[in-house]
Protein backbone atom coordinates (compact mmCIF):
# COMPACT_ATOMS: atom_id res chain seq x y z
CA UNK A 1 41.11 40.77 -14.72
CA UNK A 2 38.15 41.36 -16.62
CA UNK A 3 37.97 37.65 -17.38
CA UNK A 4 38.42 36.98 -13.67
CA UNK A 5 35.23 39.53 -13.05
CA UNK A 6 33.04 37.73 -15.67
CA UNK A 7 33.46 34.51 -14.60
CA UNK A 8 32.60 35.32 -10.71
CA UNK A 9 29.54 37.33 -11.88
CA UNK A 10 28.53 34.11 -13.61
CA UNK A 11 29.45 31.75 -10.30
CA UNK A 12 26.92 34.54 -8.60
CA UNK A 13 24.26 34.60 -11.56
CA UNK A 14 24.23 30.86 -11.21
CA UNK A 15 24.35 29.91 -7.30
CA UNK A 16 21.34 32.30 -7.71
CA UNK A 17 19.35 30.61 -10.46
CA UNK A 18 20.14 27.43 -8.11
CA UNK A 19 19.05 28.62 -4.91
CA UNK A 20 15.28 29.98 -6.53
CA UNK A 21 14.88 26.54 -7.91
CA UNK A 22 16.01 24.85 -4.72
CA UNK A 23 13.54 27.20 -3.20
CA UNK A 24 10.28 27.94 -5.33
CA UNK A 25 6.90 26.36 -4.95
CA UNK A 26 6.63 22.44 -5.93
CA UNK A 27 4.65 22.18 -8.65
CA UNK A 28 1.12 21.75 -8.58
CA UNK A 29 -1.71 19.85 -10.84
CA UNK A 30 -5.11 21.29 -11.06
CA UNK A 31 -7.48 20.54 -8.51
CA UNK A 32 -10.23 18.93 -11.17
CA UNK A 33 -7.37 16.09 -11.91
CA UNK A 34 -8.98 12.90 -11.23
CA UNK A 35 -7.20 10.24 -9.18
CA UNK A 36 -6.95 8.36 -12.22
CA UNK A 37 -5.69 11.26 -14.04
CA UNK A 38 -3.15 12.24 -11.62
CA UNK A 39 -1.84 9.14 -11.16
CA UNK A 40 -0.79 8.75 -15.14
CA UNK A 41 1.02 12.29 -14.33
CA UNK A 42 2.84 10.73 -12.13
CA UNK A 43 3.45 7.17 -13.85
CA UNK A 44 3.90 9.42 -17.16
CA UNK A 45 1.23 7.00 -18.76
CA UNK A 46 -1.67 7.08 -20.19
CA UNK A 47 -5.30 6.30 -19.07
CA UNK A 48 -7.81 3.54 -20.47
CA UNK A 49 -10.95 4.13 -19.91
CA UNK A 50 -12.39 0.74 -20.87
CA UNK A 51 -9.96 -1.18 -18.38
CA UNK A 52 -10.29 1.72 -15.49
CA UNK A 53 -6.43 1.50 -15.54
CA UNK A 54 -3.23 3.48 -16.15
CA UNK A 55 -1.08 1.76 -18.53
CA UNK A 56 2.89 3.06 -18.71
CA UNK A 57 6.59 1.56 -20.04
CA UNK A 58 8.48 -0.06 -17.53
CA UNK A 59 12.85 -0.45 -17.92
CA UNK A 60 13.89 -3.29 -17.36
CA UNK A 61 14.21 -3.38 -13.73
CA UNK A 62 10.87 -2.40 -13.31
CA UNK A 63 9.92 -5.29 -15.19
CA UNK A 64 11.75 -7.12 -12.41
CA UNK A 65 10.43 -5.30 -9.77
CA UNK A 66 6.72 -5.74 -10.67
CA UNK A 67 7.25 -9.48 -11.89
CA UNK A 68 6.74 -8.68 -15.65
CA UNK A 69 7.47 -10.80 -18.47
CA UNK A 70 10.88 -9.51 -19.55
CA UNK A 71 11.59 -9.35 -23.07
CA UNK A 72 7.75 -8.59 -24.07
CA UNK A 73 6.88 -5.01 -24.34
CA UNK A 74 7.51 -3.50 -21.46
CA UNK A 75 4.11 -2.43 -20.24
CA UNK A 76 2.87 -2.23 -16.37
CA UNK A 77 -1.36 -1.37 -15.70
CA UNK A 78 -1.84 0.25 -12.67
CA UNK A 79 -5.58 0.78 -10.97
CA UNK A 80 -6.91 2.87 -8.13
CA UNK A 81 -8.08 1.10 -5.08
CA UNK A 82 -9.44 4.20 -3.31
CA UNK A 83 -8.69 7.49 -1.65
CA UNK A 84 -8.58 8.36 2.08
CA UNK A 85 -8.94 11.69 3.36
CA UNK A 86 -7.20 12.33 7.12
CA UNK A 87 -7.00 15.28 8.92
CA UNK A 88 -3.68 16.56 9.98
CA UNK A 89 -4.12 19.60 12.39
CA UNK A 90 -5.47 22.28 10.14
CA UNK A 91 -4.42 20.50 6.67
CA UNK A 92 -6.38 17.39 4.89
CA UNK A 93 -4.37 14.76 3.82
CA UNK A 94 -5.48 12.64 0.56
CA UNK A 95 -3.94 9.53 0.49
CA UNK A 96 -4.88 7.23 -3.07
CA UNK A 97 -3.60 4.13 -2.99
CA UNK A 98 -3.21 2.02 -6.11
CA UNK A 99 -2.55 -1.66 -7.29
CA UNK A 100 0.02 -2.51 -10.70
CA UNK A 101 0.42 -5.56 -12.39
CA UNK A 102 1.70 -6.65 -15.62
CA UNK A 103 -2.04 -7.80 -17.07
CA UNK A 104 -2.69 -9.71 -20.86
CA UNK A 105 -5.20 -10.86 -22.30
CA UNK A 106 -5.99 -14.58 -22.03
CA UNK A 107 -7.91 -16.91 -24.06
CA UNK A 108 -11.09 -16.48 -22.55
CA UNK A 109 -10.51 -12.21 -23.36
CA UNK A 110 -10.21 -11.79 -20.16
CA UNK A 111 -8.17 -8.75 -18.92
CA UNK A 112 -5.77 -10.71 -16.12
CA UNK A 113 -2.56 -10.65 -14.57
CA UNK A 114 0.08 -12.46 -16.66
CA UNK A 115 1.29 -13.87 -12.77
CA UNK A 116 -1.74 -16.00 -11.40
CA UNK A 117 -0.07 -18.57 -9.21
CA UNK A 118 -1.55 -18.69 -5.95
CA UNK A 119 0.37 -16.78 -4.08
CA UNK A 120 0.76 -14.46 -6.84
CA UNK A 121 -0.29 -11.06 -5.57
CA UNK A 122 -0.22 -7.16 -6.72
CA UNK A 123 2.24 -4.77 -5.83
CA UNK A 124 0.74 -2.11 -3.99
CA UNK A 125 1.61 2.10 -3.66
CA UNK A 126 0.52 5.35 -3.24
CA UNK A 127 0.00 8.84 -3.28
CA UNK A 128 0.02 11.05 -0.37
CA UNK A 129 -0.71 14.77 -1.37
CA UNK A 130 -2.52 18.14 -0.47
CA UNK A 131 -4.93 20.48 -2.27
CA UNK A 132 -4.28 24.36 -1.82
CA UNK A 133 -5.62 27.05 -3.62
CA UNK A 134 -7.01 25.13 -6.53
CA UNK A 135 -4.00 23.06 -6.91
CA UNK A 136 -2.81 19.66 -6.05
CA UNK A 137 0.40 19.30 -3.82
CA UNK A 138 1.98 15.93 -4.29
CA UNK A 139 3.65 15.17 -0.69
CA UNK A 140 5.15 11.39 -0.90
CA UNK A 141 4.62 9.05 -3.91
CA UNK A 142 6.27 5.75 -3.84
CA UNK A 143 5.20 2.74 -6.84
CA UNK A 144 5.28 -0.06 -4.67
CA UNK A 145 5.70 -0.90 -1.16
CA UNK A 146 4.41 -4.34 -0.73
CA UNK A 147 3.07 -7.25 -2.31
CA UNK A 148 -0.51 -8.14 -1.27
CA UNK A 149 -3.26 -10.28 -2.91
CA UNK A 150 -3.59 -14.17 -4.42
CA UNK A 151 -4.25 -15.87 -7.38
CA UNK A 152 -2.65 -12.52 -9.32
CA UNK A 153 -5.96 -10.54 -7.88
CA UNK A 154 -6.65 -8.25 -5.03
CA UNK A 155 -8.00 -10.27 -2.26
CA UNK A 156 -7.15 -7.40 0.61
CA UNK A 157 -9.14 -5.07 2.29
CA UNK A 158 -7.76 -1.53 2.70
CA UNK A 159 -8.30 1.26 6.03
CA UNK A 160 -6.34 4.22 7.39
CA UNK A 161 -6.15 4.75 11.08
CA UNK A 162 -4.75 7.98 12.33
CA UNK A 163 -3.05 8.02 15.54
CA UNK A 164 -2.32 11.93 15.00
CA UNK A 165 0.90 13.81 14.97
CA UNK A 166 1.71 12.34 11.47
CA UNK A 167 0.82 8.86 12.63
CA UNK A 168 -1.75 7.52 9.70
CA UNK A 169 -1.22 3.97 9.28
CA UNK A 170 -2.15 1.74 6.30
CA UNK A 171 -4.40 -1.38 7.56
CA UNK A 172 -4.21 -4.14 5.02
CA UNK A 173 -6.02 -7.26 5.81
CA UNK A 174 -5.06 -9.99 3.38
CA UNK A 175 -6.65 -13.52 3.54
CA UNK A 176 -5.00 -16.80 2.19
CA UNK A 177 -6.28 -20.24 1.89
CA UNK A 178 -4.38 -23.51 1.36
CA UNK A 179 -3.88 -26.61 3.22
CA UNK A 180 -7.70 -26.79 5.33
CA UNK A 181 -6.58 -23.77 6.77
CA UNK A 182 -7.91 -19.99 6.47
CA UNK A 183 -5.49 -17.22 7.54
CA UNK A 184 -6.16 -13.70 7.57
CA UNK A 185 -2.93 -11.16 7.96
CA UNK A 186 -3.17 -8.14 8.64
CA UNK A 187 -0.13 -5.57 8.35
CA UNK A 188 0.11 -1.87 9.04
CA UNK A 189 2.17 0.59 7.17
CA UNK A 190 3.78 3.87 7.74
CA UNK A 191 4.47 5.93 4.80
CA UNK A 192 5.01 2.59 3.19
CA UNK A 193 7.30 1.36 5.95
CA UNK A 194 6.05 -1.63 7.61
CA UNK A 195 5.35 -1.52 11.37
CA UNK A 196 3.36 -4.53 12.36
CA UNK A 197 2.70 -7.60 10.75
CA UNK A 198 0.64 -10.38 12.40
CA UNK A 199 -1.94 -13.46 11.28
CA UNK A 200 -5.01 -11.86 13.05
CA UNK A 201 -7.59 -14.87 12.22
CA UNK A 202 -7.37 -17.99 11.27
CA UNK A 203 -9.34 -21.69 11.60
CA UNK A 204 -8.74 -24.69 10.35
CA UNK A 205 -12.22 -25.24 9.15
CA UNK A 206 -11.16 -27.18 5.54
CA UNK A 207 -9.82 -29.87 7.31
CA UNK A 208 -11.89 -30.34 10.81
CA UNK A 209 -15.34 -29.62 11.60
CA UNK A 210 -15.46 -26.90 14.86
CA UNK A 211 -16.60 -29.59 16.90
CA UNK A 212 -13.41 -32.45 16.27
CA UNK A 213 -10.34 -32.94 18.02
CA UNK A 214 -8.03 -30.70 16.63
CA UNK A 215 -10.16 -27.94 14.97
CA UNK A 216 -9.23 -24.69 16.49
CA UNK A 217 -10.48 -20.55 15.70
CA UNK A 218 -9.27 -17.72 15.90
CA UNK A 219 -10.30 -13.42 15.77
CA UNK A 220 -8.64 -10.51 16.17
CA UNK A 221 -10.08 -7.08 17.82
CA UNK A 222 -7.95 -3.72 17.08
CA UNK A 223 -8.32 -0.64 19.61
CA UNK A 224 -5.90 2.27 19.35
CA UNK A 225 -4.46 5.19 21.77
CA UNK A 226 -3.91 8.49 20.17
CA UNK A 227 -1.53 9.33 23.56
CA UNK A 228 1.04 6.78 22.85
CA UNK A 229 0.63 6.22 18.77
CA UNK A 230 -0.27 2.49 19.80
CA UNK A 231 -2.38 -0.50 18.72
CA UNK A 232 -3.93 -2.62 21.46
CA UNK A 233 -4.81 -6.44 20.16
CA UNK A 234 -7.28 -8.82 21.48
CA UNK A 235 -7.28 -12.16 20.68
CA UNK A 236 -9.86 -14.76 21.12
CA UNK A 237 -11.47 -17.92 20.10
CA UNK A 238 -10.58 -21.62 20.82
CA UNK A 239 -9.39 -25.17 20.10
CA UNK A 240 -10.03 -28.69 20.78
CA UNK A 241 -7.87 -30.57 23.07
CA UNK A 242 -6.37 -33.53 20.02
CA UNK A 243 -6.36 -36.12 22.88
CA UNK A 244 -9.69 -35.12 25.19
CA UNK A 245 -11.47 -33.30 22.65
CA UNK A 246 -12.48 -30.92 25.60
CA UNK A 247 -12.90 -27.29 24.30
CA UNK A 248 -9.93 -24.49 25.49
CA UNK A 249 -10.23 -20.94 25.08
CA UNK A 250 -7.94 -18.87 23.40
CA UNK A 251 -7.54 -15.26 24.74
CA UNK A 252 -4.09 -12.91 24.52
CA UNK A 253 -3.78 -9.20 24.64
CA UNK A 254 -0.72 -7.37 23.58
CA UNK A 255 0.27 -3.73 22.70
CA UNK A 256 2.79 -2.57 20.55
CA UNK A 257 3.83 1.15 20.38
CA UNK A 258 4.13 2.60 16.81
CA UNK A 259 7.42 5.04 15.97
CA UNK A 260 9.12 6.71 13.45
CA UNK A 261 12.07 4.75 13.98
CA UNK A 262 12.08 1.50 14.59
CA UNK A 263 9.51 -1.41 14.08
């Protein structure tokens, strides 16, 4: 009996140690961290100041993931690209998204991506946290969500829009060049999750002048509705008829509601 008795007082003891850690505050890192600094807390790496970039040991399927060499050392950089701030009702959201990339040094000295193939790019992730009280509240934190950039560089442009209610989107406009033509695509991302994804510019300007048969250009405006979380599109421009070389405008409009749930 008395065995029975210690053991449930231990079942009790324990459930109860469980439930306070299931329940206590996250942890927090002070509010004077850096994003630099707080991102090598949470890459457990360490921070070179001469390369701006947080260098940390990959396994082996992170070596995969990030297109590393496999079989060298093991070692991913990661840099800050910047830090939004977005209101969320009464709390401020801080959003720092960063860039990683298995880098060497080439012949020239040159700090570079080891993967410079033209449509090598950069995996890209973020941090999504909170600041309370002197303390930094991490929220979501994912290493990579998408692959944007050429040549192994960053060739994107970054901006958050905030449809409220939650709704801050990721804009990343990424340009590529190949063939005569210039293409610029820009996708949006929820908490990493892509929504849209669309080529929102584009000419053919290496291979025609804007004046031949054939040549034809492109834009792309963006509005947005806070009511219904969506993105309204404009497109215009125009091309040259290939057989009367008469000029034809281009003009669309389309809107696409942004969910939780579905793209």
């Amino acid at each position: 009996m008395k065995t029975i008795r210690l053991i449930k007082i231990f079942c009790i003891m324990s459930l109860t140690l469980l439930s306070l850690s299931l329940y206590s505050s996250p942890e927090g890192y002070p509010k004077s961290y850096s994003p630099e600094e707080l991102l090598q807390k949470m890459l457990s790496g360490e921070c070179l100041s001469n390369y701006k970039a947080v260098k940390w040991y990959g396994t082996p399927g992170d070596i995969h993931e990030f297109n590393g060499l496999l079989g060298e050392n093991g070692i991913l950089y990661s840099f800050i690209d910047t830090t939004f701030i977005v209101q969320r009702g009464s709390d401020t959201m801080y959003y720092t998204v960063f860039r990683t990339a298995p880098m060497i040094i080439n012949e020239d000295g040159d700090f570079v991506n080891s993967n410079n193939c033209h449509v090598c790019g950069v995996n890209i992730g973020y941090i999504s946290y909170t600041i309370e009280n002197d303390s930094i509240y991490i929220f979501k934190f994912k290493r990579s969500f998408a692959t944007h950039g050429s040549f192994g560089e960053k060739s994107y442009d970054l901006s958050m829009v905030n449809l409220g209610d939650g709704y801050e989107l990721l804009k990343v406009d990424d340009i590529y060049e190949g063939m005569g033509t210039t293409s610029f695509i820009t996708r949006f991302y929820l908490d990493g999750e892509l929504k849209l994804s669309m080529i929102s510019a584009e000419n053919n300007r290496g291979s025609r002048d804007n004046n031949q048969n054939g040549y034809y250009e492109f834009t792309s405006d963006f509005s947005y509705d806070n009511n219904d979380r969506s993105i309204i599109i404009k497109q215009s421009g125009y091309r040259i008829d290939e057989r009367r070389g008469r000029k034809k405008p281009i003009f669309k409009i389309h809107k696409t509601t942004i969910d939780n749930y579905s793209f």
